[in-house]
Structures are given as structure tokens and as C-alpha cells.
Protein backbone atom coordinates (compact mmCIF):
# COMPACT_ATOMS: atom_id res chain seq x y z
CA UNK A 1 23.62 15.00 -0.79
CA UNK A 2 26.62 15.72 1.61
CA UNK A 3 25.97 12.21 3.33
CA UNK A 4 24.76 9.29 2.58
CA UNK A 5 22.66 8.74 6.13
CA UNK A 6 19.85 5.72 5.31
CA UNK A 7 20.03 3.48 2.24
CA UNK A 8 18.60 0.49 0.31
CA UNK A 9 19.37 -1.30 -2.81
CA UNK A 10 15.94 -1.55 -4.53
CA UNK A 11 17.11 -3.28 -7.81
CA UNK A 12 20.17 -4.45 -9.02
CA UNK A 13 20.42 -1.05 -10.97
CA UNK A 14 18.45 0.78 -8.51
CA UNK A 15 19.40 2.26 -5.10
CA UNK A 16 17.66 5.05 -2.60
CA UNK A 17 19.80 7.33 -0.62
CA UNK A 18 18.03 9.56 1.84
CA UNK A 19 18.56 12.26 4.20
CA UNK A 20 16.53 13.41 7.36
CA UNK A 21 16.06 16.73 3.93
CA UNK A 22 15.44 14.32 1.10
CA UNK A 23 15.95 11.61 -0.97
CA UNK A 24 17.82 10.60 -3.95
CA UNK A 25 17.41 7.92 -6.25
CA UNK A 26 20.82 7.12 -7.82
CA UNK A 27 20.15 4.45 -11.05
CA UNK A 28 23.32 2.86 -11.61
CA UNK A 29 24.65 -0.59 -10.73
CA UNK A 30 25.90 0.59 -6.73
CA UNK A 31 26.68 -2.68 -5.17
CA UNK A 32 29.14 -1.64 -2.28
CA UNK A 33 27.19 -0.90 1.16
CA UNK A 34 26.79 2.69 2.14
CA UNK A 35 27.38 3.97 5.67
CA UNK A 36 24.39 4.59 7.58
CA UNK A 37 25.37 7.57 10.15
CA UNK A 38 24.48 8.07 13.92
CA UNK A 39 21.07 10.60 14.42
CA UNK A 40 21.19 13.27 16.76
CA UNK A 41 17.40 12.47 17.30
CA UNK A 42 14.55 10.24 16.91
CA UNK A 43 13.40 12.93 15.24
CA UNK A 44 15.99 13.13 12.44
CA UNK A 45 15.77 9.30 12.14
CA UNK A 46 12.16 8.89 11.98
CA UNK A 47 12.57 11.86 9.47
CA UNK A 48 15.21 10.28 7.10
CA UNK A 49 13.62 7.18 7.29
CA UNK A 50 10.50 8.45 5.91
CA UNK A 51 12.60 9.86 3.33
CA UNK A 52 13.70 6.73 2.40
CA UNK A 53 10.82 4.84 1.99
CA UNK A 54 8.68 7.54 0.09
CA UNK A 55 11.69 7.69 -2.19
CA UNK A 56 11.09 4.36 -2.93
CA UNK A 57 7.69 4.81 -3.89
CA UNK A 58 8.65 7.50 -6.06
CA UNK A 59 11.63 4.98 -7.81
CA UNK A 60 8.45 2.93 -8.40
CA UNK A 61 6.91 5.78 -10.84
CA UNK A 62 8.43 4.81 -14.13
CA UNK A 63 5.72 1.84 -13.92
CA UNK A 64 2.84 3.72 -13.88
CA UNK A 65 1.06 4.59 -17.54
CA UNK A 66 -1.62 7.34 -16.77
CA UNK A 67 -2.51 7.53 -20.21
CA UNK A 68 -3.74 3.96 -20.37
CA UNK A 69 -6.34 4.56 -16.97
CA UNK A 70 -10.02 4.70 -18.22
CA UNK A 71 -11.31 7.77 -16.65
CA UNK A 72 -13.84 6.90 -13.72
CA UNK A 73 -17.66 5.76 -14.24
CA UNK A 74 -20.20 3.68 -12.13
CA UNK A 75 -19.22 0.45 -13.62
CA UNK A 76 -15.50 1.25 -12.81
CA UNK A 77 -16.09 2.46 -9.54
CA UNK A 78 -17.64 -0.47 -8.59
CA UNK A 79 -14.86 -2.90 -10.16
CA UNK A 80 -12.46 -0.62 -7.57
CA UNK A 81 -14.69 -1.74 -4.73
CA UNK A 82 -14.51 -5.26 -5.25
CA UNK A 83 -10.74 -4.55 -5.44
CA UNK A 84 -10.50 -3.03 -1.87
CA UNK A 85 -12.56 -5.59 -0.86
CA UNK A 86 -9.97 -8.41 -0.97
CA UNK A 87 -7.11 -5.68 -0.07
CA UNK A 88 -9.29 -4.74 2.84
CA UNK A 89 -10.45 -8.74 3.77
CA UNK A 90 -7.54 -10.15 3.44
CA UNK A 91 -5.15 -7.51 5.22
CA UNK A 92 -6.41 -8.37 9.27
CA UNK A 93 -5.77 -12.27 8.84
CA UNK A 94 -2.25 -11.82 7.00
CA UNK A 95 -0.81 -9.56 9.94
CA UNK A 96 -1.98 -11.25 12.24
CA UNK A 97 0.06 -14.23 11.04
CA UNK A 98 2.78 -11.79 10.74
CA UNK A 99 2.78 -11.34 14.38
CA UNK A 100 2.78 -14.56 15.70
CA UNK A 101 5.66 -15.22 13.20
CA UNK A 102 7.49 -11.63 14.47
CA UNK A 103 7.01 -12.85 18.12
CA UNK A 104 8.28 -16.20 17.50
CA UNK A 105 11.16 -14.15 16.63
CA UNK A 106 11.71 -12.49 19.35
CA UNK A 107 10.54 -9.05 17.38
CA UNK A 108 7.84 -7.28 20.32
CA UNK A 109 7.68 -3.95 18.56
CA UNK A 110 6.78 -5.32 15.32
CA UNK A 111 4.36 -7.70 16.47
CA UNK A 112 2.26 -5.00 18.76
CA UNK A 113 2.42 -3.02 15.14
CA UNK A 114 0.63 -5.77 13.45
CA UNK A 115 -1.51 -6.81 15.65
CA UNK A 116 -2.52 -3.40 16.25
CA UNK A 117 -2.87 -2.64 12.13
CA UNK A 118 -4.81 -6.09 12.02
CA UNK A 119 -7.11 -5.08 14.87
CA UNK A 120 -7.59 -1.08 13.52
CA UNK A 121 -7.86 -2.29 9.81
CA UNK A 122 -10.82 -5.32 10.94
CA UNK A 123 -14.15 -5.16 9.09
CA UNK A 124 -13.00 -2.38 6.65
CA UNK A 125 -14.23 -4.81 4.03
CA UNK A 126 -17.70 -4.36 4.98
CA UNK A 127 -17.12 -0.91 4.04
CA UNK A 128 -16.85 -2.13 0.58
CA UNK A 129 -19.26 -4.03 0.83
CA UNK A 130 -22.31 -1.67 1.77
CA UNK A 131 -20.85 0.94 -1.35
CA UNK A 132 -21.67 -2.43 -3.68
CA UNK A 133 -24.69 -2.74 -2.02
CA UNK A 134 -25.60 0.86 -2.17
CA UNK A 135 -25.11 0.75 -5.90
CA UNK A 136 -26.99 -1.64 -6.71
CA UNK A 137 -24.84 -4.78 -6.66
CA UNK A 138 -25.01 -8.37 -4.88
CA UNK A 139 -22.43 -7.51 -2.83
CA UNK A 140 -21.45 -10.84 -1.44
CA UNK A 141 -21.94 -12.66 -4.78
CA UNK A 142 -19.62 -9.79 -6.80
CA UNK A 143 -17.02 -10.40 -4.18
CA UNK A 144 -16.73 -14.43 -4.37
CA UNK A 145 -16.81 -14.56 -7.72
CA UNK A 146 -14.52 -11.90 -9.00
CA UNK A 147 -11.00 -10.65 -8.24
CA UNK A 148 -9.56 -7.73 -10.30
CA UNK A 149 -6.10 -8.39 -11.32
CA UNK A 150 -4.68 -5.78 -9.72
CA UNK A 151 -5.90 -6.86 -6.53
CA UNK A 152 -5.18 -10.21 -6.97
CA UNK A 153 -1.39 -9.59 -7.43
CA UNK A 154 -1.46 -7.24 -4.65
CA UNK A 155 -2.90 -9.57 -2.61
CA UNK A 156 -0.61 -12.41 -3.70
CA UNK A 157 2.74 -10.18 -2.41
CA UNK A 158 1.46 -9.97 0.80
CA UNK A 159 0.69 -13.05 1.49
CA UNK A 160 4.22 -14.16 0.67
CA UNK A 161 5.37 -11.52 2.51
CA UNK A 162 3.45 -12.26 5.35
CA UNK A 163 3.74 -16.09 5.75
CA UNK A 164 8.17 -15.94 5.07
CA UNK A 165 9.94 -16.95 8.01
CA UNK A 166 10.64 -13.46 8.42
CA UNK A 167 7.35 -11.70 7.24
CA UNK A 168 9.49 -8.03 7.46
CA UNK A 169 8.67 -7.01 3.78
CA UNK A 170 4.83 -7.26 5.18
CA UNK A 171 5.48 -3.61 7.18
CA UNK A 172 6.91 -2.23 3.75
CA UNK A 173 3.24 -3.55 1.92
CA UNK A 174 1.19 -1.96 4.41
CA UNK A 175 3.00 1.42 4.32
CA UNK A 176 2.97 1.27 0.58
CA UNK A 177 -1.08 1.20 0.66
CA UNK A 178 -1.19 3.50 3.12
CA UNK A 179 1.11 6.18 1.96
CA UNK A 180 -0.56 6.12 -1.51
CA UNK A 181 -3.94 6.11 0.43
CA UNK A 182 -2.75 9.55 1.83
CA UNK A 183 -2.92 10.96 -1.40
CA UNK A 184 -6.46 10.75 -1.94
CA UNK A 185 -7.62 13.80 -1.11
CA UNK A 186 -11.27 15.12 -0.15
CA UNK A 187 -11.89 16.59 -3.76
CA UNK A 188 -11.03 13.14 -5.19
CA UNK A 189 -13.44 11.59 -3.04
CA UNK A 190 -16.25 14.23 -4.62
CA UNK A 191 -15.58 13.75 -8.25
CA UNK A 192 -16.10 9.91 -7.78
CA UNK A 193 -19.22 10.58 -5.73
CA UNK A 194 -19.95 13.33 -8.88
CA UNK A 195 -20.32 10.51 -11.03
CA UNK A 196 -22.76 8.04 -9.31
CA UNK A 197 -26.55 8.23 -9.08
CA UNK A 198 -27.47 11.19 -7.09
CA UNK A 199 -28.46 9.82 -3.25
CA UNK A 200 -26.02 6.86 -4.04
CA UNK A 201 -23.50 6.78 -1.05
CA UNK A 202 -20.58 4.41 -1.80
CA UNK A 203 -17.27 6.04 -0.83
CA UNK A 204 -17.55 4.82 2.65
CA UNK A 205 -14.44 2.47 2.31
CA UNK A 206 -12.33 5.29 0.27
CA UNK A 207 -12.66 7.47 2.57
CA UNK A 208 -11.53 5.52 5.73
CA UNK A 209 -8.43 4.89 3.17
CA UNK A 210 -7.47 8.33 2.22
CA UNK A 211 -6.22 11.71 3.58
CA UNK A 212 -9.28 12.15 4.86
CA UNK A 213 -9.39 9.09 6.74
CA UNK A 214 -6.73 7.39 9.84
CA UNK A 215 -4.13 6.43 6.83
CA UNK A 216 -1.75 9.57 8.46
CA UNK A 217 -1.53 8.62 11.48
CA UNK A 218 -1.20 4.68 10.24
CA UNK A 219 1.93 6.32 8.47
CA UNK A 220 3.67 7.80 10.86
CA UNK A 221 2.92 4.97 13.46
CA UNK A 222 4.51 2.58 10.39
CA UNK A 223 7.74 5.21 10.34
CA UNK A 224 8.41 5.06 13.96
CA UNK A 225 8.45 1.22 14.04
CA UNK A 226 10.85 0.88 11.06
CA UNK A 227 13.16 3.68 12.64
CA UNK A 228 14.12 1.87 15.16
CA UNK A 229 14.47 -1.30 13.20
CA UNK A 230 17.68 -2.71 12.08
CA UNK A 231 19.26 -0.82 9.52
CA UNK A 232 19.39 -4.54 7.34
CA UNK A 233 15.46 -4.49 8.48
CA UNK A 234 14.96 -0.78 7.09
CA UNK A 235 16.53 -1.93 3.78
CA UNK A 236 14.18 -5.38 3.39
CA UNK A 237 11.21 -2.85 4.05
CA UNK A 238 11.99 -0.26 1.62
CA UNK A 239 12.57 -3.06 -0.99
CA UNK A 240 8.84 -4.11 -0.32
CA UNK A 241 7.76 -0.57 -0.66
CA UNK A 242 9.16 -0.15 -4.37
CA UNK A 243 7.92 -3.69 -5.34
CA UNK A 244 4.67 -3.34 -3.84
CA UNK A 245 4.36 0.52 -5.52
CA UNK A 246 5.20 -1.03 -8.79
CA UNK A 247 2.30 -3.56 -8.59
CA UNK A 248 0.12 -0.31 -7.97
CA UNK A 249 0.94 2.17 -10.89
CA UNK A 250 1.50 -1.02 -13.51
CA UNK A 251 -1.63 -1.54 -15.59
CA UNK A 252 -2.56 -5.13 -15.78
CA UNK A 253 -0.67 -7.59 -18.23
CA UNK A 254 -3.85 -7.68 -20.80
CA UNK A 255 -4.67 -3.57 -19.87
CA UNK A 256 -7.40 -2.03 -17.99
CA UNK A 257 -10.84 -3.92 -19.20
CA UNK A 258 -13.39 -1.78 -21.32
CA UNK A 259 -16.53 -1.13 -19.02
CA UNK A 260 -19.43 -3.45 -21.18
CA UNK A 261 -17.05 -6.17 -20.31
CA UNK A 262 -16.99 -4.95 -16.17
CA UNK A 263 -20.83 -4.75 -16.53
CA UNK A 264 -21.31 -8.35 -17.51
CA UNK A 265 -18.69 -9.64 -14.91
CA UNK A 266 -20.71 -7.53 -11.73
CA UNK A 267 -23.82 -8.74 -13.15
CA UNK A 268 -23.36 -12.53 -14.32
């Protein structure tokens, strides 16, 4: 990389450097700020910061253990759904209070982003919802009652995120979720619906939150905002990208629970 032009320090042994072409990951103990260069463009700076906060996703791989993920069936469909439930329920009220806390701060743009995501992203938990429903499940019950770990940790950064005195790392959360969202493509969405009951229609909320759904555009919306953030601002936000990545691909602290004991949790 000829220059370093956007950069963030992701872990003390950890930093991202990224282009408006790419981004490197450089994994070595880099303490001394880099210089963050003048763009010729929005373009080129909407472009390098994009850069920089997918490569902090990627920095986030090395937690992910694909050989320990139970291939898909009903049962573990359904544990998913209750999962974006509470990612889906709890996102509109948390950025909401993001934005009254941005525009106590005198921070316009980022408060008209969240209270735009909070307004765009309401009642995508009823999604979830009706695919319980549709497979069979007490919907409402399942949901009160039981909170897959995953979710729950997810869930737990982005509350503290949101409710800080400066709720900033919030913005890196959502784009996190959103950019991995992106990835879901239409043929995923077919081999889950290839293993449910024939008729049964539950992918309604996966597909709102996938490629196939408004996650794009809720991407690039998220990359214009932080480009013209503070460069300090840029650097909190990729930080919450990486961490909130990490919570993604790491299986949970006692592994991915066998599907008999899913079963009797959806259906106690």
C-alpha cells in the first residue's frame, strides 16, 4: 500500500489500513497514529472508508469456527428466528436513543441516520414473528421466554453502545449486521426454505435482511454518514465493526446446542 489514507487501531495488536483500492490488516503492536490524507472526492472517501470498515470485518474472521456450525434443520431454523427477533425488536428503540443522545451533541447527520434506520428497521420483528408462527410455534411465548446466546450478547453491545454518552460505536453495530446481511444471497434463502415443510413460508424476516432485501442500500447510506465523520469518529466505528463481527462468527461459550435440546426449549 503506497499510502496509508484511512486507519484504525482495532486491538492492541491489531490495526486496519485502507485505501479508496483496498485494505490491509497489519497484526503487529502499531501504536503511533497514521496520517489520514486529503480525497480528491467524496467518491474516493466514501470508497476508502468502506474499505476500512469491511476490512475490519474481515480482521474479525479468525473467530469464526465453521466446522463447529450444525448444518441447518427446522428446529435450528426456528432457534435463528427467535434470534432475529430480539436483534430485530430491540434495534428501533436503541437508535432512537442514539439520536436524541447524537443531537444533544450537536451531531445532525448522525441523528437523521438513526432515526431514519430506527424508523426503516420498525416492526421487522413481526417478520420473525409470523415465520414462528408459520412453523408451527407460539410465537409470542418462544420469544419471551427464550434468548439464544448469540443474540443475547449481540444485543447486550448495542445497548452499551447505544446508551454511552457518545453512542458512535452504535453506527459501527448496525453496519456490521447489515454488511454481513448482504451476504445472504437468494440461493441461501432457498436451501433454508428446502428444508422446511413444503407450503411452510418462514423466510420473510431473512429476506428483508439479506442481499435480496434493502440491507445495500442501508450500507451505503451507513458509508456516506461515517465518511464525512471525524476521522477520530471513523476509527471508534470501525472498532465497533470488528468487535461486533467477532460476536457474530464466535460460537457460543458452551457451543452450538444439539437440536433435541432446541426442541424442548421452543416447545416447553
Amino acid at each position: 500500500m503506497n499510502a496509508t489514507i484511512e486507519w484504525a487501531q482495532l486491538t492492541p495488536q491489531l490495526r486496519v489500513m485502507a485505501s479508496e483500492e483496498r485494505a490491509l490488516i497489519v497484526r503487529a503492536d502499531v501504536q503511533q497514529d497514521a496520517p489520514t490524507l486529503r480525497f480528491a472526492s467524496d467518491d474516493e472517501h466514501e470508497r476508502a472508508t468502506r474499505w476500512l470498515l469491511d476490512g475490519a470485518i474481515r480482521a474479525a474472521f479468525s473467530a469464526a469456527r465453521e466446522e463447529l456450525v450444525p448444518a441447518i434443520t427446522p428446529v435450528r431454523w426456528a432457534w435463528r428466528l427467535v434470534g432475529l427477533y430480539h436483534l430485530t425488536h430491540s434495534t428501533p428503540r436503541l437508535l432512537e436513543e442514539a439520536a436524541t443522545r447524537f443531537e444533544a451533541r450537536g451531531r445532525h447527520a448522525l441523528a437523521t441516520w438513526a432515526r431514519d434506520r430506527a424508523r426503516e428497521e420498525t416492526s421487522h420483528d413481526r417478520l420473525a414473528l409470523r415465520d414462528l408462527a408459520a412453523m408451527g410455534y407460539d410465537a409470542e411465548r418462544v420469544v419471551a421466554s427464550i434468548m439464544p446466546p448469540i443474540a443475547a450478547r449481540l444485543v447486550e453491545i448495542f445497548t452499551r453502545y447505544a446508551t454511552a454518552p457518545d453512542p458512535i460505536r452504535c453506527v459501527g453495530y448496525a453496519y456490521a449486521l447489515e454488511r454481513l446481511a448482504t451476504t445472504v444471497r437468494a440461493e441461501d434463502v432457498s436451501r433454508i426454505e428446502a428444508v422446511l415443510a413444503p407450503g411452510v413460508r418462514a423466510t420473510r424476516c431473512l429476506r428483508v435482511h439479506s442481499a435480496i432485501g434493502s440491507d445495500g442500500d442501508h450500507v451505503a447510506e451507513t458509508v456516506r454518514v461515517v465518511a464525512r465523520s471525524s476521522g477520530s469518529e471513523r476509527r471508534e466505528v470501525a472498532i465497533a465493526v470488528h468487535e461486533t463481527a467477532r460476536l457474530c462468527f464466535a460460537p457460543p461459550p458452551d457451543g452450538h446446542p444439539p437440536d433435541e435440546e432446541i426442541a424442548a426449549l421452543l416447545t416447553r
